[in-house]
Protein backbone atom coordinates (compact mmCIF):
# COMPACT_ATOMS: atom_id res chain seq x y z
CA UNK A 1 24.49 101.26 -42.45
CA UNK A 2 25.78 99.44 -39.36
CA UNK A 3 23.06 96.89 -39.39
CA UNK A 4 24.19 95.52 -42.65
CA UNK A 5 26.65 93.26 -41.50
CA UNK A 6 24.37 91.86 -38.73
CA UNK A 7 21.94 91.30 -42.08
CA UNK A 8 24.28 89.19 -43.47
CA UNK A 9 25.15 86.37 -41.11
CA UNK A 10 23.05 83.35 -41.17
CA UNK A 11 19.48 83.46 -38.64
CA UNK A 12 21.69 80.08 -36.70
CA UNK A 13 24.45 82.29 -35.72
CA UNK A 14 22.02 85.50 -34.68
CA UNK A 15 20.34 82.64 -32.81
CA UNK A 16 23.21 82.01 -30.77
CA UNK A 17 24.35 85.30 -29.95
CA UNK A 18 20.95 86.14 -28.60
CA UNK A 19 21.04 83.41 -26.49
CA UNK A 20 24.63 84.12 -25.20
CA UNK A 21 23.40 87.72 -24.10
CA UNK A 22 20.35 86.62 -22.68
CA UNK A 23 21.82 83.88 -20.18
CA UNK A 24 24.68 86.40 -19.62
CA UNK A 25 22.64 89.32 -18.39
CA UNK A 26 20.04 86.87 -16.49
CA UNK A 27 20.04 87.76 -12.67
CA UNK A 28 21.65 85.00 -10.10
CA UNK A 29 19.41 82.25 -7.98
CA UNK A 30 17.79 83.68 -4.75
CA UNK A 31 19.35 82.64 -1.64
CA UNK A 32 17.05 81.45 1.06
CA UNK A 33 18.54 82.65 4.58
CA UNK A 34 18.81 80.32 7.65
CA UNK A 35 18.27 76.03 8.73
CA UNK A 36 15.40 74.00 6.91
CA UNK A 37 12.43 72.59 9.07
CA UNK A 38 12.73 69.84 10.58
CA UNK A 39 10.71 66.90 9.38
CA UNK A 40 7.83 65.68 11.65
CA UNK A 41 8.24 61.75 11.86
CA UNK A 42 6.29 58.54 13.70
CA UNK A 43 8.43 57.11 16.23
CA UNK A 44 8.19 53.90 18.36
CA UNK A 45 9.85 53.54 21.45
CA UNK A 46 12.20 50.32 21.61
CA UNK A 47 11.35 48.02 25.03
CA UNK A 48 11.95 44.78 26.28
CA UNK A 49 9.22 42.71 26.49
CA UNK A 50 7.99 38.73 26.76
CA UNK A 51 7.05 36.72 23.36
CA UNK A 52 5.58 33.39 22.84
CA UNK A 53 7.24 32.38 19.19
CA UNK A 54 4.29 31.43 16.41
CA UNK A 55 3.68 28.90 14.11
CA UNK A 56 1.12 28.22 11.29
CA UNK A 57 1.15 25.25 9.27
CA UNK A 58 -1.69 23.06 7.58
CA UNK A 59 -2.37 19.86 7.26
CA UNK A 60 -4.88 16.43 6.65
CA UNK A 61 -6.50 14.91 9.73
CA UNK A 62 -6.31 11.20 9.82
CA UNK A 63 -8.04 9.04 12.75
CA UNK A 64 -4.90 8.24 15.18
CA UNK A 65 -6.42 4.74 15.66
CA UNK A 66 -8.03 2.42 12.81
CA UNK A 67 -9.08 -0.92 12.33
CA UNK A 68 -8.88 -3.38 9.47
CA UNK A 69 -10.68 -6.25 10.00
CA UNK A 70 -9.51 -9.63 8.54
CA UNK A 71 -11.24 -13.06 8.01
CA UNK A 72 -9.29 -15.55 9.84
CA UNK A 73 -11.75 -18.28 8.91
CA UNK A 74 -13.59 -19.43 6.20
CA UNK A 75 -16.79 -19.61 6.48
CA UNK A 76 -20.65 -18.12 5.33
CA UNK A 77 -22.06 -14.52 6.71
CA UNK A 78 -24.85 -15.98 8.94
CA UNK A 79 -25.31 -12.42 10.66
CA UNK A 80 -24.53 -8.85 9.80
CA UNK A 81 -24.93 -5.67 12.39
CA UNK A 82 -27.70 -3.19 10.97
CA UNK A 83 -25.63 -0.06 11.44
CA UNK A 84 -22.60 -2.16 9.99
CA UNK A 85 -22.52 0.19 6.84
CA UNK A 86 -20.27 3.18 5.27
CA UNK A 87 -20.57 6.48 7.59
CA UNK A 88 -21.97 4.79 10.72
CA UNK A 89 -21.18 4.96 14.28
CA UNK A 90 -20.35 2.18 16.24
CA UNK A 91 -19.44 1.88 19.65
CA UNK A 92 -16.70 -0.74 21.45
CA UNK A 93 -17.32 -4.14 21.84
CA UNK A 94 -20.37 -4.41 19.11
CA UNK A 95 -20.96 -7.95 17.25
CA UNK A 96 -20.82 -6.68 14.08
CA UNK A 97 -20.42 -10.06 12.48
CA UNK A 98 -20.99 -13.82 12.24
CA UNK A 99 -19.76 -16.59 10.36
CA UNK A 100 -20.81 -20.38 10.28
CA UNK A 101 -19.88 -21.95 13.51
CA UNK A 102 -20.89 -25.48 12.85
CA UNK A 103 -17.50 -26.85 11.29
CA UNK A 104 -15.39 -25.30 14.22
CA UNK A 105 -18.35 -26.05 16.57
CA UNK A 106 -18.15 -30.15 14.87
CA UNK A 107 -14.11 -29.70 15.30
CA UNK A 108 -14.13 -28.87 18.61
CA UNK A 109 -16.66 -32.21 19.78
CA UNK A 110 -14.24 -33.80 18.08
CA UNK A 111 -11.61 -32.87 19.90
CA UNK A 112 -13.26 -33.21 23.14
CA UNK A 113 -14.41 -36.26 22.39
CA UNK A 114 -10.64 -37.43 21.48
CA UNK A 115 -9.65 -35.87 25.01
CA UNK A 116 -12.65 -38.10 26.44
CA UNK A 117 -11.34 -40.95 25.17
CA UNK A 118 -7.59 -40.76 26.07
CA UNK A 119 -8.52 -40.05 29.82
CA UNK A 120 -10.40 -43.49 29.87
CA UNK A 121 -7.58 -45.07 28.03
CA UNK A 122 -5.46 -43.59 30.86
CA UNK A 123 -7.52 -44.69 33.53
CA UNK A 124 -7.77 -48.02 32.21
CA UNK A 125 -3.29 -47.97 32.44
CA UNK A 126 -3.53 -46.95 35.89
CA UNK A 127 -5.65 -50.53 36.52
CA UNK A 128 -3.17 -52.07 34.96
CA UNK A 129 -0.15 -51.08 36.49
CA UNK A 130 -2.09 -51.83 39.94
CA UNK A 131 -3.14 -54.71 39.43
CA UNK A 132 0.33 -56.14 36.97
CA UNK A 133 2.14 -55.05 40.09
CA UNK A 134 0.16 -57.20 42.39
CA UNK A 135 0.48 -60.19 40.52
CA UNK A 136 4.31 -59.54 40.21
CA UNK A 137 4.65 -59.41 43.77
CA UNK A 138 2.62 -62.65 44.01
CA UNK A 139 4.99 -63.89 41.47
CA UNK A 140 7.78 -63.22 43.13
CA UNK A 141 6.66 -64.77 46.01
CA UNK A 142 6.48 -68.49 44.46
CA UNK A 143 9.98 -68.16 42.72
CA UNK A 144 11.19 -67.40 46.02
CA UNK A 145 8.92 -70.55 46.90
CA UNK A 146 10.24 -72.53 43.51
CA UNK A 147 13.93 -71.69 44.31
CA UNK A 148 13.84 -72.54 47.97
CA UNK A 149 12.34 -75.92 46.76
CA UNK A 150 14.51 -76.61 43.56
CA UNK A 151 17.34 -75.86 46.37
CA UNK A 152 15.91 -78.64 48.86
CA UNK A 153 15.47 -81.16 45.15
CA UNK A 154 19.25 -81.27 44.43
CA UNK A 155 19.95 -81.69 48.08
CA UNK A 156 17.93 -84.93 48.30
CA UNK A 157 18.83 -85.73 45.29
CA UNK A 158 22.76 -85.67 45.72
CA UNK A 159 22.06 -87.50 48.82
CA UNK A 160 20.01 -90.55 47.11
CA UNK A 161 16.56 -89.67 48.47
CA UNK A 162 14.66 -88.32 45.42
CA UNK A 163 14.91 -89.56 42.22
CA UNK A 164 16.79 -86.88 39.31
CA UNK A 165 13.58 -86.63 37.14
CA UNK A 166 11.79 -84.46 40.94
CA UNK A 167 15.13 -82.48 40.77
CA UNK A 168 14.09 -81.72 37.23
CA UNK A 169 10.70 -80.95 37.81
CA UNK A 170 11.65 -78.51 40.55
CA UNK A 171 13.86 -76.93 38.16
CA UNK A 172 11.28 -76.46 35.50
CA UNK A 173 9.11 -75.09 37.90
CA UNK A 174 11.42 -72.40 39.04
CA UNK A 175 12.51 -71.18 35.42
CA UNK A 176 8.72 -71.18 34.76
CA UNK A 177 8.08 -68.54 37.69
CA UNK A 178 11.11 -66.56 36.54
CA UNK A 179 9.98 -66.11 33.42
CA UNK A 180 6.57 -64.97 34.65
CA UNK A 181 8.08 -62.63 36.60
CA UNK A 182 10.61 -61.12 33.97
CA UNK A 183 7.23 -60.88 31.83
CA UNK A 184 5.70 -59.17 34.33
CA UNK A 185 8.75 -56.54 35.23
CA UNK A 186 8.90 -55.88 31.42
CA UNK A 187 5.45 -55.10 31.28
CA UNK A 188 5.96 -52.87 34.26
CA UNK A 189 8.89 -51.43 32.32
CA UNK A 190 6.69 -50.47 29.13
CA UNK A 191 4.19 -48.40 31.21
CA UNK A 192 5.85 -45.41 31.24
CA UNK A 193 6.35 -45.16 27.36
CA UNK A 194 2.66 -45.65 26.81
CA UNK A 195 1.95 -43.04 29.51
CA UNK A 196 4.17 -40.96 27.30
CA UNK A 197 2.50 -41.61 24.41
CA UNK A 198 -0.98 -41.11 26.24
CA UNK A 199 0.24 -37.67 27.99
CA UNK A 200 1.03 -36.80 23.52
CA UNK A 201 -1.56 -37.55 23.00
CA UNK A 202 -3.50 -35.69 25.56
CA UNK A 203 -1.48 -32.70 24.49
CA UNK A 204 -2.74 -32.96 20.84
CA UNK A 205 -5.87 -33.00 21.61
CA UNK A 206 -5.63 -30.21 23.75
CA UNK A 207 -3.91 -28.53 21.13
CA UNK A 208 -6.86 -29.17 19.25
CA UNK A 209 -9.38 -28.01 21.57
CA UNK A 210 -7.74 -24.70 21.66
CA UNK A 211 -7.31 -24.41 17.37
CA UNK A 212 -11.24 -25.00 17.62
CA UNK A 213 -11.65 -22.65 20.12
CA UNK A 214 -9.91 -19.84 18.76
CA UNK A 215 -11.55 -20.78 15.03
CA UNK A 216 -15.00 -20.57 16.82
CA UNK A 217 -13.98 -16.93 18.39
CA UNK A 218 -12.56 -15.98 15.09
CA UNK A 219 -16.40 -16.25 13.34
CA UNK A 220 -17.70 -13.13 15.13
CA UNK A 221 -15.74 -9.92 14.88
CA UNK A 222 -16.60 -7.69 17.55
CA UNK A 223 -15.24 -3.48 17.35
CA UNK A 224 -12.34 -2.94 18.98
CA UNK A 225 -13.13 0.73 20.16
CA UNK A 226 -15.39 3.28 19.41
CA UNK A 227 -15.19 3.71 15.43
CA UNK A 228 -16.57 4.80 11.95
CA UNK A 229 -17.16 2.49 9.62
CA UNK A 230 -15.49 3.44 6.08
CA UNK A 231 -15.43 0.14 4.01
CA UNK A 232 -17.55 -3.32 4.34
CA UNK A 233 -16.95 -5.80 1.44
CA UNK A 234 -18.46 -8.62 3.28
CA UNK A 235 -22.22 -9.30 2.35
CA UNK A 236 -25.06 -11.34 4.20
CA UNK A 237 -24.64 -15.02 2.79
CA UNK A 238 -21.48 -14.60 1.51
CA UNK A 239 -18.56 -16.86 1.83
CA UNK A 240 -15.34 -15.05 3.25
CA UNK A 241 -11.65 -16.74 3.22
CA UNK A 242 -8.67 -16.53 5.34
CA UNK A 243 -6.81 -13.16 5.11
CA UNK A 244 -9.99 -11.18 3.55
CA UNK A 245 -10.79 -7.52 4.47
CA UNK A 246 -14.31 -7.16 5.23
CA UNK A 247 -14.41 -4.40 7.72
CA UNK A 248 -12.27 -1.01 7.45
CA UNK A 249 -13.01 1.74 10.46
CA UNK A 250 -11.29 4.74 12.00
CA UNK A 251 -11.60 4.92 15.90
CA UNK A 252 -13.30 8.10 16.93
CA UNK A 253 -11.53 8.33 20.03
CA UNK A 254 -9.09 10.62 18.64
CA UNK A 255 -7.99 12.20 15.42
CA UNK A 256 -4.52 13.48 14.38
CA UNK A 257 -2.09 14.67 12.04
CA UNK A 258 1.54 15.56 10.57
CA UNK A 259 2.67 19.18 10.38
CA UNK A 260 5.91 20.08 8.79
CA UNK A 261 7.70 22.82 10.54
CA UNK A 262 11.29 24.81 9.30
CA UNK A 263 13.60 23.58 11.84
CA UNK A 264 14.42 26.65 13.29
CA UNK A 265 10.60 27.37 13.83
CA UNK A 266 10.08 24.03 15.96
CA UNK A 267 13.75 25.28 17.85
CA UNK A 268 11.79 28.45 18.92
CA UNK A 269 8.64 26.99 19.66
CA UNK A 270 10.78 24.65 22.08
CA UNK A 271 12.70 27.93 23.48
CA UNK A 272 16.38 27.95 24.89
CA UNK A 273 17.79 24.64 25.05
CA UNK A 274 21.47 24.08 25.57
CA UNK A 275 23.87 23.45 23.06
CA UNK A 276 24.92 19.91 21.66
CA UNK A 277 20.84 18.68 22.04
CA UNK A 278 19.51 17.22 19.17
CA UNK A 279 15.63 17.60 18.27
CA UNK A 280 15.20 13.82 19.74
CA UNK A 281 16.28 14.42 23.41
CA UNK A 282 14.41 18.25 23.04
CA UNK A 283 11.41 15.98 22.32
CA UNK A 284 11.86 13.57 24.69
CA UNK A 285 12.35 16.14 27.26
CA UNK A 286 9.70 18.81 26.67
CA UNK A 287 6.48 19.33 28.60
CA UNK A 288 3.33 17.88 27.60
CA UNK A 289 2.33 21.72 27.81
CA UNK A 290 4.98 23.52 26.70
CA UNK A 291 3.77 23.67 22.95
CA UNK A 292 0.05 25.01 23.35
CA UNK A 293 -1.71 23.97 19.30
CA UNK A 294 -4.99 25.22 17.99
CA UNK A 295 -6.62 24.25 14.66
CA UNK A 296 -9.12 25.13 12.49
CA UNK A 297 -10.66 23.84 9.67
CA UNK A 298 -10.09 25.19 6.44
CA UNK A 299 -14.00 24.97 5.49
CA UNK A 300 -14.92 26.97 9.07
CA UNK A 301 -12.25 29.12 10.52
CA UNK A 302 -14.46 30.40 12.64
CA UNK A 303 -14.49 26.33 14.57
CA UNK A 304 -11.27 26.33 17.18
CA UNK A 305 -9.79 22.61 18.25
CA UNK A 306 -7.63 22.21 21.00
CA UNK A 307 -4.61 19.77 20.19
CA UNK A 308 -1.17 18.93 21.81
CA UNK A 309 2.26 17.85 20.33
CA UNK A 310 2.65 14.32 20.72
CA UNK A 311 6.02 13.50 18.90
CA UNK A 312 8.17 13.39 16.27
CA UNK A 313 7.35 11.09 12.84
CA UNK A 314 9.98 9.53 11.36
CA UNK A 315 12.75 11.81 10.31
CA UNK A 316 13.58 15.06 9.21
CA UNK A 317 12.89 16.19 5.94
CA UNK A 318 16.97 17.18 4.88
CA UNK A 319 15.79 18.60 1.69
CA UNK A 320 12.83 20.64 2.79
CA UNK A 321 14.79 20.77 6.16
CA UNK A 322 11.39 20.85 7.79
CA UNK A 323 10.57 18.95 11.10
CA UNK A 324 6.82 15.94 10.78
CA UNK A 325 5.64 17.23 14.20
CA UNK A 326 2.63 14.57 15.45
CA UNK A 327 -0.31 16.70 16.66
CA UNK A 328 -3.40 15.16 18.55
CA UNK A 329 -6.71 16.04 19.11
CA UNK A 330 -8.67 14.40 21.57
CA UNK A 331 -12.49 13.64 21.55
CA UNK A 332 -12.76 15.09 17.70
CA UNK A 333 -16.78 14.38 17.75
CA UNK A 334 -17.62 16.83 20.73
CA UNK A 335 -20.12 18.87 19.94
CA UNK A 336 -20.54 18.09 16.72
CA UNK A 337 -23.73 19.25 15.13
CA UNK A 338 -23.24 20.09 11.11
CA UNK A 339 -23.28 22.19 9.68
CA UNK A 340 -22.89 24.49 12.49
CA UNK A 341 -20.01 22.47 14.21
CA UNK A 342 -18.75 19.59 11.69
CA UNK A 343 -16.89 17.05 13.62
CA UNK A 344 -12.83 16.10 12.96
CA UNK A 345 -12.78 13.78 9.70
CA UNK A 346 -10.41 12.10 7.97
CA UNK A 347 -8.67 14.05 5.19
CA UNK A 348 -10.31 17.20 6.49
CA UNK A 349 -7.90 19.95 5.75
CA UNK A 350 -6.85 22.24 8.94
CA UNK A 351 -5.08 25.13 9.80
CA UNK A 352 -2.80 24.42 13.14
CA UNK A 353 -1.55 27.56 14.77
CA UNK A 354 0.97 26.72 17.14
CA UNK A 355 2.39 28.79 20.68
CA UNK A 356 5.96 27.71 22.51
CA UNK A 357 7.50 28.71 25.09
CA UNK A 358 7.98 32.77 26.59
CA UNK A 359 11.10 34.18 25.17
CA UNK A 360 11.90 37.10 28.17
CA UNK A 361 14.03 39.60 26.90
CA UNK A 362 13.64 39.99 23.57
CA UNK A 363 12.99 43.99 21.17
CA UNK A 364 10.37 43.34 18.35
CA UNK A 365 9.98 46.39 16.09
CA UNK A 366 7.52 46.42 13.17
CA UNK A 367 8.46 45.13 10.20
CA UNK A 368 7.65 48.17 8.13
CA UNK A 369 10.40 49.71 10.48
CA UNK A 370 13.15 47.28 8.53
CA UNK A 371 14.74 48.86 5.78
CA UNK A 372 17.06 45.98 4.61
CA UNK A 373 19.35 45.37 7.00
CA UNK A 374 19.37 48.81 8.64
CA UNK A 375 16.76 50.50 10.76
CA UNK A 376 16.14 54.40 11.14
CA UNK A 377 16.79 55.98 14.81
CA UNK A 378 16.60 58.98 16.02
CA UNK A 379 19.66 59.97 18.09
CA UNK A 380 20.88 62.75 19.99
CA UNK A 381 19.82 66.22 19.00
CA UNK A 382 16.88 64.45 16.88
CA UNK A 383 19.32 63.60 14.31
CA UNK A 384 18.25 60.52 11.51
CA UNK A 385 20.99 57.56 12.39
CA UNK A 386 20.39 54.96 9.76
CA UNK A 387 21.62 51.89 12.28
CA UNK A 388 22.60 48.38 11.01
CA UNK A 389 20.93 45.63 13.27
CA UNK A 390 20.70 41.93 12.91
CA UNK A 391 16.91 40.24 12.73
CA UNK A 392 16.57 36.99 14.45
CA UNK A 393 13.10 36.20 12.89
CA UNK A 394 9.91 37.91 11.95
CA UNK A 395 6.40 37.21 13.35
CA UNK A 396 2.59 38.47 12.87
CA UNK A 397 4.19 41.99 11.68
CA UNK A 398 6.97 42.25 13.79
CA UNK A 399 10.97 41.28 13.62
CA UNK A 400 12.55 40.35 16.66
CA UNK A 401 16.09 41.97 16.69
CA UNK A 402 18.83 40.15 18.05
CA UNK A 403 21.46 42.93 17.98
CA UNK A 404 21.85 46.69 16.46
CA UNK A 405 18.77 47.98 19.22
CA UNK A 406 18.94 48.53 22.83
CA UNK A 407 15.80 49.14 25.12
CA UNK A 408 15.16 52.99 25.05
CA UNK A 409 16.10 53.62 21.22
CA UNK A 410 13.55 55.56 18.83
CA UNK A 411 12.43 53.76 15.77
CA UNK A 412 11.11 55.94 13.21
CA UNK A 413 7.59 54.47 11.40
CA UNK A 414 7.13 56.72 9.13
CA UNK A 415 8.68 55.88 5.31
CA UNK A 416 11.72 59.21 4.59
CA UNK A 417 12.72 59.74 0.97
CA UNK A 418 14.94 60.13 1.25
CA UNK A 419 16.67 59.19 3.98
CA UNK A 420 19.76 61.02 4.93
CA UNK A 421 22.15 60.53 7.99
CA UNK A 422 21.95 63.30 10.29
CA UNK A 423 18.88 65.06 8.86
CA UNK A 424 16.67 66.87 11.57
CA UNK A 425 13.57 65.33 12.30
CA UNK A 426 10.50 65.72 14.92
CA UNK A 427 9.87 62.92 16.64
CA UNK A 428 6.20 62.07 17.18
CA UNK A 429 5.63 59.18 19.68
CA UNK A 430 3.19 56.20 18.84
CA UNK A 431 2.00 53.66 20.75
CA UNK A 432 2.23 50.38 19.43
């Protein structure tokens, strides 16, 4: 009789009352007694050590020497060097080409000839002045003669003894011999202008004797230094003009190229310099060995190059804000024996890993350690401190740390999830 009402309300509402009783008469959670474990954790050590800052960068060799040759004459290919082609060795100071001689070879008998011929002329005005100044001192001699006599004339003849037409023959005399002598004076006058013009003239032809000369060295090219050929466009018979490439090369003497480094990369590599230097005077006054450079080619990493910084190109890139650094590498045909050991091309593409200068000093953790900008220690009483730091840069896996760490401090390795201030941990020491 009493269940009837319970019949009668709808199955949502029994639904919820059952529910109501059952979470009501449900026993409490169990309470676990005492401190959790603590967790066991990797830690690292912090220490002081020495680091030489790192650098990798890539590049295209180019030859740091190379030689375009130019036709400065015109003239026919008489001779061409066998090994004068594409790909080939050459050493310094090889003929590798000849051009038609025989018009600067005419030019310069010429010339000579011209030379010849002015020296004779000269000669011949050296007689002349000799012997001109002999006969003007003979000259001079009878107008001193004629006057003394024209003088002796007008005597007589003022006193009666000589008749006026010897007075005028005297006279005539005398302005005859003066005459010959101002001829003679003038001529002696004139010599110096036509030794002028001769000495000109002497110079032109010199002049010319040199344009021949240098024409007649200018129809064989000899190698500068010890190259590659890349390029001939000159061909056996053919006629080459003034100003016409015929010979490109790159000297094998050396090979080098330009690797763009961030800025503050090249200011570590360089290591402490005081404040207010620009990357000019640090270049101008860094060791020759203070960078150390190594390179690889990209087709054989397993090949290692020796190089060395040898400047600065141009300017800085402001946009990229990256630093050309010049790197050379001497010699870059030793050993070369492809394909085990493939020489130092042009337009080979290398890998240049570069080493500056020791830092002392300096706490590099690894850079799995970094969590943002915070790092996990463990402090006092193995306690998790989650301590801010400040990175100065990171390198092959590690960050240095410029502040935030002190020599002594425990760096946990190992990943916590999470990670909660003051949670007890068990430090585990690793080696690293």
């Amino acid at each position: 009789m009493r269940l009837a009402p319970l019949l009668a309300l709808p199955p949502i509402a029994i639904g919820i009352v059952a529910a109501v009783w059952m979470i009501a008469s449900a026993p409490g959670p169990a309470q676990v007694q005492g401190d959790a474990p603590a967790l066991p954790v990797r830690v690292t050590t912090v220490a002081a050590e020495d680091l030489r800052p790192t650098a990798i960068a890539w590049g295209n060799l180019r030859a740091a020497d190379s030689w375009v040759a130019v036709a400065e004459v015109q003239g026919e290919v008489i001779w061409r060097h066998p090994d004068l082609e594409a790909g080939r060795l050459i050493p310094a100071g090889t003929e590798v080409l000849q051009i038609d001689p025989a018009d600067y070879e005419l030019a310069l008998a010429q010339s000579q000839a011209d030379l010849a011929a002015l020296a004779a002329e000269s000669a011949q005005l050296a007689a002349e002045v000799a012997n001109t100044a002999r006969i003007l001192d003979l000259e001079r001699a009878r107008l001193e003669l004629a006057e003394a006599d024209l003088t002796r004339t007008r005597t007589l003849t003022e006193q009666g003894t000589v008749p006026q037409s010897r007075a005028d023959e005297a006279e005539r005399a005398t302005l005859l011999a003066r005459r010959t002598v101002a001829e003679l004076e003038n001529t002696l006058a004139l010599i110096p202008s036509r030794e002028a013009r001769i000495a000109a003239q002497v110079a032109r032809s010199e002049a010319a004797i040199d344009r021949a000369r240098r024409s007649l060295d200018r129809t064989t090219l000899t190698t500068p230094f010890d190259l590659r050929v890349t390029e001939v466009t000159a061909e056996l018979f053919q006629t080459v003009a003034p100003g016409q490439v015929v010979i490109r090369a790159d000297g094998i003497a050396a090979a080098e190229l330009v690797a763009h480094l961030p800025i503050d990369s090249f200011r570590r590599l360089l290591g402490d310099t005081p404040e207010g230097i620009t990357l000019g005077d640090m270049m101008r006054d860094m060791p020759a060995t203070q960078i150390e450079v190594t390179l690889s080619p990209m087709a054989d990493p397993r090949q290692i190059w020796s190089a060395r910084v040898v400047g600065i190109e141009g300017v800085l890139d402001a946009r990229a804000r990256t630093v050309p650094v010049v790197v050379r590498v001497d010699d870059p045909y030793e050993g070369a024996d492809p394909p085990r050991r493939l020489p130092l091309v042009p337009n080979m593409q290398v890998q240049l890993a570069f080493s500056g200068a020791s830092l002392t000093g300096v706490i590099a953790i690894p850079e799995a350690t970094l969590h943002g900008r915070t790092v996990r220690v463990i402090g006092p009483d193995d306690l998790l401190e989650l301590r801010p730091v400040t990175v100065a840069f990171a390198q092959d896996g590690h960050v240095v740390i410029a502040a935030g760490l002190s020599p002594g401090d425990r760096v946990v390795i190992d990943d916590i999830a999470p990670a909660i201030p003051g949670m007890s941990l068990t430090p585990v020491e690793v080696q690293q």
